[in-house]
N, C-alpha and C. Protein backbone atom coordinates (compact mmCIF):
# COMPACT_ATOMS: atom_id res chain seq x y z
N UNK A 1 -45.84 -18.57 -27.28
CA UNK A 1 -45.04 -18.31 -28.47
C UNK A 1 -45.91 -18.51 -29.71
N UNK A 2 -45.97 -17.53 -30.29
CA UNK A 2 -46.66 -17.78 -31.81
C UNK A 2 -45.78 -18.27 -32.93
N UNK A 3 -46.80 -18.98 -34.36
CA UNK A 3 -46.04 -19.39 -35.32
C UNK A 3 -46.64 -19.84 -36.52
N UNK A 4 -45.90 -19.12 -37.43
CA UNK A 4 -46.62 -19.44 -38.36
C UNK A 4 -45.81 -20.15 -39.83
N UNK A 5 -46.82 -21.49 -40.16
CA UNK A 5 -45.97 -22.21 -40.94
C UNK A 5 -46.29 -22.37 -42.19
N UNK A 6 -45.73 -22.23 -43.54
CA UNK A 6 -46.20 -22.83 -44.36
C UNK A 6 -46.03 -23.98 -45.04
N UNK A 7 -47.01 -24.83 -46.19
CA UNK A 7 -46.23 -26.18 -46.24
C UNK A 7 -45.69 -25.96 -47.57
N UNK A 8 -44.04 -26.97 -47.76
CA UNK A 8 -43.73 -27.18 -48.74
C UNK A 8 -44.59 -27.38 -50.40
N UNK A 9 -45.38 -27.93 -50.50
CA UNK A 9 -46.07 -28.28 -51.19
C UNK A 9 -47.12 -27.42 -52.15
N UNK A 10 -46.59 -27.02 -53.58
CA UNK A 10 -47.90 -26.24 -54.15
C UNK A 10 -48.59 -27.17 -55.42
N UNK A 11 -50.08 -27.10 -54.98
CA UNK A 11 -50.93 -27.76 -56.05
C UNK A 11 -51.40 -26.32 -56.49
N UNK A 12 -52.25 -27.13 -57.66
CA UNK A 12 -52.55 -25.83 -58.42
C UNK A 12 -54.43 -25.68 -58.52
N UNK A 13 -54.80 -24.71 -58.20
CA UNK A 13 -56.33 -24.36 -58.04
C UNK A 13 -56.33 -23.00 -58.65
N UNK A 14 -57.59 -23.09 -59.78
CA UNK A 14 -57.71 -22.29 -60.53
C UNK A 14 -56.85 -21.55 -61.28
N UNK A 15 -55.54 -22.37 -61.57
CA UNK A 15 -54.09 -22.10 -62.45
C UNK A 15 -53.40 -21.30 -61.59
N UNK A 16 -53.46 -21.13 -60.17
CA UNK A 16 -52.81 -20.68 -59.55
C UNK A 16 -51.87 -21.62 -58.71
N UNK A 17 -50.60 -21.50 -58.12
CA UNK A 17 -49.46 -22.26 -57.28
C UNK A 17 -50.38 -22.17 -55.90
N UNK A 18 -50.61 -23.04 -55.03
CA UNK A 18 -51.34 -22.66 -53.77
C UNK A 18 -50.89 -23.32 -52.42
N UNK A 19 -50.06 -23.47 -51.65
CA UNK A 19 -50.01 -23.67 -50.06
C UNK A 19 -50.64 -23.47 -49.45
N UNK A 20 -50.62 -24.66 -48.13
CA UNK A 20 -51.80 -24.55 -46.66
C UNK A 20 -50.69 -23.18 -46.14
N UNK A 21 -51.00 -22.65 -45.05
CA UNK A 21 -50.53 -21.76 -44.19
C UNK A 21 -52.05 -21.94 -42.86
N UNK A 22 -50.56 -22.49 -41.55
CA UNK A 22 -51.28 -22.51 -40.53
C UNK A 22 -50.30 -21.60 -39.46
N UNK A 23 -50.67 -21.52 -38.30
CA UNK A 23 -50.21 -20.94 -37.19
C UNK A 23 -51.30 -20.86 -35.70
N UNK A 24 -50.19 -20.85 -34.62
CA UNK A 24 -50.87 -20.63 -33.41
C UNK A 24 -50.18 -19.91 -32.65
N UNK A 25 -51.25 -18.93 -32.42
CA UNK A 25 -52.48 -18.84 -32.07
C UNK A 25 -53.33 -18.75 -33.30
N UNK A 26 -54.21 -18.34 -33.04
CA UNK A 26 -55.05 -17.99 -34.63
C UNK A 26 -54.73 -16.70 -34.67
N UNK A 27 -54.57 -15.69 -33.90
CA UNK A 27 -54.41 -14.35 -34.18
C UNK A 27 -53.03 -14.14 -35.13
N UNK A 28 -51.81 -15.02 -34.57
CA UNK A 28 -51.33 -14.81 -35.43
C UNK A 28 -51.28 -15.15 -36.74
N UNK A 29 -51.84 -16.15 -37.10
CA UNK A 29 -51.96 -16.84 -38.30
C UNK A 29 -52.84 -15.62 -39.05
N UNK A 30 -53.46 -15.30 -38.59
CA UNK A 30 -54.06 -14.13 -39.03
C UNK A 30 -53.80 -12.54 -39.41
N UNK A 31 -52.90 -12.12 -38.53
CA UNK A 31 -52.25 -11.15 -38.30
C UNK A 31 -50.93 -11.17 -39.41
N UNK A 32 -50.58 -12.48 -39.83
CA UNK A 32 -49.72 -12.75 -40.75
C UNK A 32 -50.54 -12.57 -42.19
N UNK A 33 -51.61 -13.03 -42.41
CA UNK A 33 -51.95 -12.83 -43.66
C UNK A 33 -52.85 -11.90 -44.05
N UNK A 34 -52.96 -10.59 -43.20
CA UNK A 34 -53.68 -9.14 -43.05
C UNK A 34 -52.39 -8.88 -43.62
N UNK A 35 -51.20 -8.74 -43.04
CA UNK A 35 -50.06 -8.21 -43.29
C UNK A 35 -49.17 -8.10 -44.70
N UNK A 36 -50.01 -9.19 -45.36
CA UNK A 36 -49.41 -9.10 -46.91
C UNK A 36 -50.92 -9.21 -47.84
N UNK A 37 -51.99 -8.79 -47.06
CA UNK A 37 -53.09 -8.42 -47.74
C UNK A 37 -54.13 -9.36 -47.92
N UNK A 38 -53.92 -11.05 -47.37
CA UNK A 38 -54.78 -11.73 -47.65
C UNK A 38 -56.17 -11.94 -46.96
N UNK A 39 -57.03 -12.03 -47.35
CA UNK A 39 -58.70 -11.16 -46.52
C UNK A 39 -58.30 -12.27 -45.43
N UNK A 40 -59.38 -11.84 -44.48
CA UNK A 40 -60.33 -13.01 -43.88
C UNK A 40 -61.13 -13.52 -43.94
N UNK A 41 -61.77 -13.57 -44.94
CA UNK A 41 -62.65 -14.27 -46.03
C UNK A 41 -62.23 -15.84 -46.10
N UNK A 42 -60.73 -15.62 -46.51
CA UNK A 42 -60.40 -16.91 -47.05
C UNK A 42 -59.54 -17.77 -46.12
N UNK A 43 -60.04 -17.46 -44.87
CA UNK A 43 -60.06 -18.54 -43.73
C UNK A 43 -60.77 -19.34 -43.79
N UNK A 44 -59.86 -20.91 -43.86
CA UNK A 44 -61.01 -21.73 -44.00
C UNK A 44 -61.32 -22.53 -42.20
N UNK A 45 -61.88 -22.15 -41.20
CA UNK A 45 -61.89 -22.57 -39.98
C UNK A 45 -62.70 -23.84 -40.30
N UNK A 46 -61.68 -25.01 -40.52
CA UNK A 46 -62.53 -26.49 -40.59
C UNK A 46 -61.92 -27.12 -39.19
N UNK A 47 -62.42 -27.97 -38.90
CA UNK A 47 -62.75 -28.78 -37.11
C UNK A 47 -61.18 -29.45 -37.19
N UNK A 48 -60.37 -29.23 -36.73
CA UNK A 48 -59.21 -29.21 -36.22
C UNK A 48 -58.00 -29.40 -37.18
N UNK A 49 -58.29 -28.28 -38.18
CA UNK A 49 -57.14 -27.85 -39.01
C UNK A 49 -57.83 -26.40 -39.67
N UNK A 50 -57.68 -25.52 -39.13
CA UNK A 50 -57.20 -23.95 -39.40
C UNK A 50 -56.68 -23.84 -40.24
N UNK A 51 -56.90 -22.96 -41.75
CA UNK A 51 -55.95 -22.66 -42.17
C UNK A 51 -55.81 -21.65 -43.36
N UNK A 52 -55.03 -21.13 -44.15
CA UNK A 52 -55.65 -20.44 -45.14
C UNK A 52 -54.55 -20.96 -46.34
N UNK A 53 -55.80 -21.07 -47.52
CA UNK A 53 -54.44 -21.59 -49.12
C UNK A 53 -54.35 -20.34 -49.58
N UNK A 54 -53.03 -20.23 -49.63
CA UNK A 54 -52.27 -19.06 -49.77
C UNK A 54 -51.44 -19.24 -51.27
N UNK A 55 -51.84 -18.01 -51.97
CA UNK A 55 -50.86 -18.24 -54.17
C UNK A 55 -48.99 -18.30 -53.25
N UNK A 56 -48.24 -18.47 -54.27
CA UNK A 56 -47.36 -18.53 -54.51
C UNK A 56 -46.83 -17.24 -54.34
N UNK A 57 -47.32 -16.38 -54.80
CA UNK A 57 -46.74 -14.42 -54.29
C UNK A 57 -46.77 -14.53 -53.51
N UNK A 58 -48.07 -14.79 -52.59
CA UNK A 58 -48.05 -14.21 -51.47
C UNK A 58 -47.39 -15.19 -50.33
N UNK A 59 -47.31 -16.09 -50.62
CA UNK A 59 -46.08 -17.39 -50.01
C UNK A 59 -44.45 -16.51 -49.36
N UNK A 60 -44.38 -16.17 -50.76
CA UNK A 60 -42.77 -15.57 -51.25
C UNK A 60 -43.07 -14.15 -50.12
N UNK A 61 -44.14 -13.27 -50.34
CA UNK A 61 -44.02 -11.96 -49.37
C UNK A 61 -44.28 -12.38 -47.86
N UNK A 62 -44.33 -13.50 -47.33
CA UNK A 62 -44.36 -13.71 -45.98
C UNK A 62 -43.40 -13.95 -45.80
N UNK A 63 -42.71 -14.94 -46.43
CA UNK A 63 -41.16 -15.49 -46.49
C UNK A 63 -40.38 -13.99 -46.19
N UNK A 64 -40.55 -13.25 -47.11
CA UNK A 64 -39.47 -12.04 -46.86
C UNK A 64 -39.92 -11.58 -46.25
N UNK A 65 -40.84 -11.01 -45.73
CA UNK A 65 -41.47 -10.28 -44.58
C UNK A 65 -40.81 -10.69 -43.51
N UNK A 66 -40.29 -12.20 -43.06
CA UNK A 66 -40.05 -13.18 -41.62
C UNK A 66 -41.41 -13.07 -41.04
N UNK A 67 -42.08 -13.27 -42.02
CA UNK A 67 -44.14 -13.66 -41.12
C UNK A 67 -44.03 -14.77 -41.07
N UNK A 68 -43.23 -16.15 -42.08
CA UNK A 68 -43.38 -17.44 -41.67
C UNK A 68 -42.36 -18.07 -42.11
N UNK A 69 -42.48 -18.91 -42.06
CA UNK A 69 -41.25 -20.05 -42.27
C UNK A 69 -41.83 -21.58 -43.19
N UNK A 70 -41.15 -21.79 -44.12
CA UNK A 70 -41.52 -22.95 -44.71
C UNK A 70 -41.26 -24.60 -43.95
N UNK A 71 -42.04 -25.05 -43.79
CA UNK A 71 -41.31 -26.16 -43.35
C UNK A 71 -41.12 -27.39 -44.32
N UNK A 72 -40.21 -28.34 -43.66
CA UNK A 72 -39.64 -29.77 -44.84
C UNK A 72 -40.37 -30.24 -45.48
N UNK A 73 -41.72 -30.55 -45.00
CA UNK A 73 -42.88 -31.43 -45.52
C UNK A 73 -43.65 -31.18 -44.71
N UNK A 74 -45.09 -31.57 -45.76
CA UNK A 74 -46.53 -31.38 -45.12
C UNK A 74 -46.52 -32.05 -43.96
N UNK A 75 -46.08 -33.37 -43.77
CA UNK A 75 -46.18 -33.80 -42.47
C UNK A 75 -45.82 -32.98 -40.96
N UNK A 76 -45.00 -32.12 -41.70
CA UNK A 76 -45.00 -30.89 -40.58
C UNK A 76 -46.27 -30.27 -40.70
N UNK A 77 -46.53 -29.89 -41.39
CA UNK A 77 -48.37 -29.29 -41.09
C UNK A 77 -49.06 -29.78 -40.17
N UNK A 78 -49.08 -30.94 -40.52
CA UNK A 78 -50.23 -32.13 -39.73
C UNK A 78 -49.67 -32.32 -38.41
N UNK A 79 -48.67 -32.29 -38.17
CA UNK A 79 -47.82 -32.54 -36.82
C UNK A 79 -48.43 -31.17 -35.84
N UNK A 80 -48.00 -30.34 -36.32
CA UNK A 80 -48.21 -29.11 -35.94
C UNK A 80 -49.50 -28.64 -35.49
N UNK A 81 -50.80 -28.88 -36.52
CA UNK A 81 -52.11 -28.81 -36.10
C UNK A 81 -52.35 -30.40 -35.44
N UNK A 82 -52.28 -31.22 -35.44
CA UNK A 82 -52.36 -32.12 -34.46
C UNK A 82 -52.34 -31.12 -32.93
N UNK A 83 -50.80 -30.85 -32.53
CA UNK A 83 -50.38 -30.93 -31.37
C UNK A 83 -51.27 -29.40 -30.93
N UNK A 84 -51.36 -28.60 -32.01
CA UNK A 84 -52.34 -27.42 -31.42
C UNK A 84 -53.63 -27.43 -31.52
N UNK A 85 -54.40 -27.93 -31.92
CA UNK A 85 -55.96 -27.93 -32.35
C UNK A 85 -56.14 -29.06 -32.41
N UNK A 86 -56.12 -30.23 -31.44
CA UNK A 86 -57.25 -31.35 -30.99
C UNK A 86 -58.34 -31.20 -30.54
């Protein structure tokens, strides 16, 4: 089963709103953010957290798309890549 999550939480980098966005497999995590245009460039593949910071638009066009789902708190992030990428 694939999934892709994003976290509650936006800080701001380079005056932009910005969220983690993870998912597993990686294809989909990927396949999700081809789909509303975001490169693969801006994968950041660090040692056991995957992930890409994703603006605030493009947050909102996955949301409506049903490419992902927000979850409660970051601690869902971390939960999540924990249990998939040890």
């Amino acid at each position: 089963m694939s999934e892709v999550l994003i976290g509650p939480r936006e800080y701001t980098y380079r005056g932009m709103k910005m969220s983690h966005m993870v998912g597993y497999p990686l294809e989909a995590l990927h396949a999700a953010a081809a789909a509303v245009g975001i490169d693969k460039r801006h994968f950041q593949d660090l040692p056991r957290k995957p992930h890409y910071d994703i603006s605030k638009g493009k947050k909102q066009l996955l949301i409506d798309a049903g490419l992902a789902q927000v979850v409660a708190s970051e601690r869902d992030i971390i939960l999540f890549i924990r249990h998939h990428y040890r």
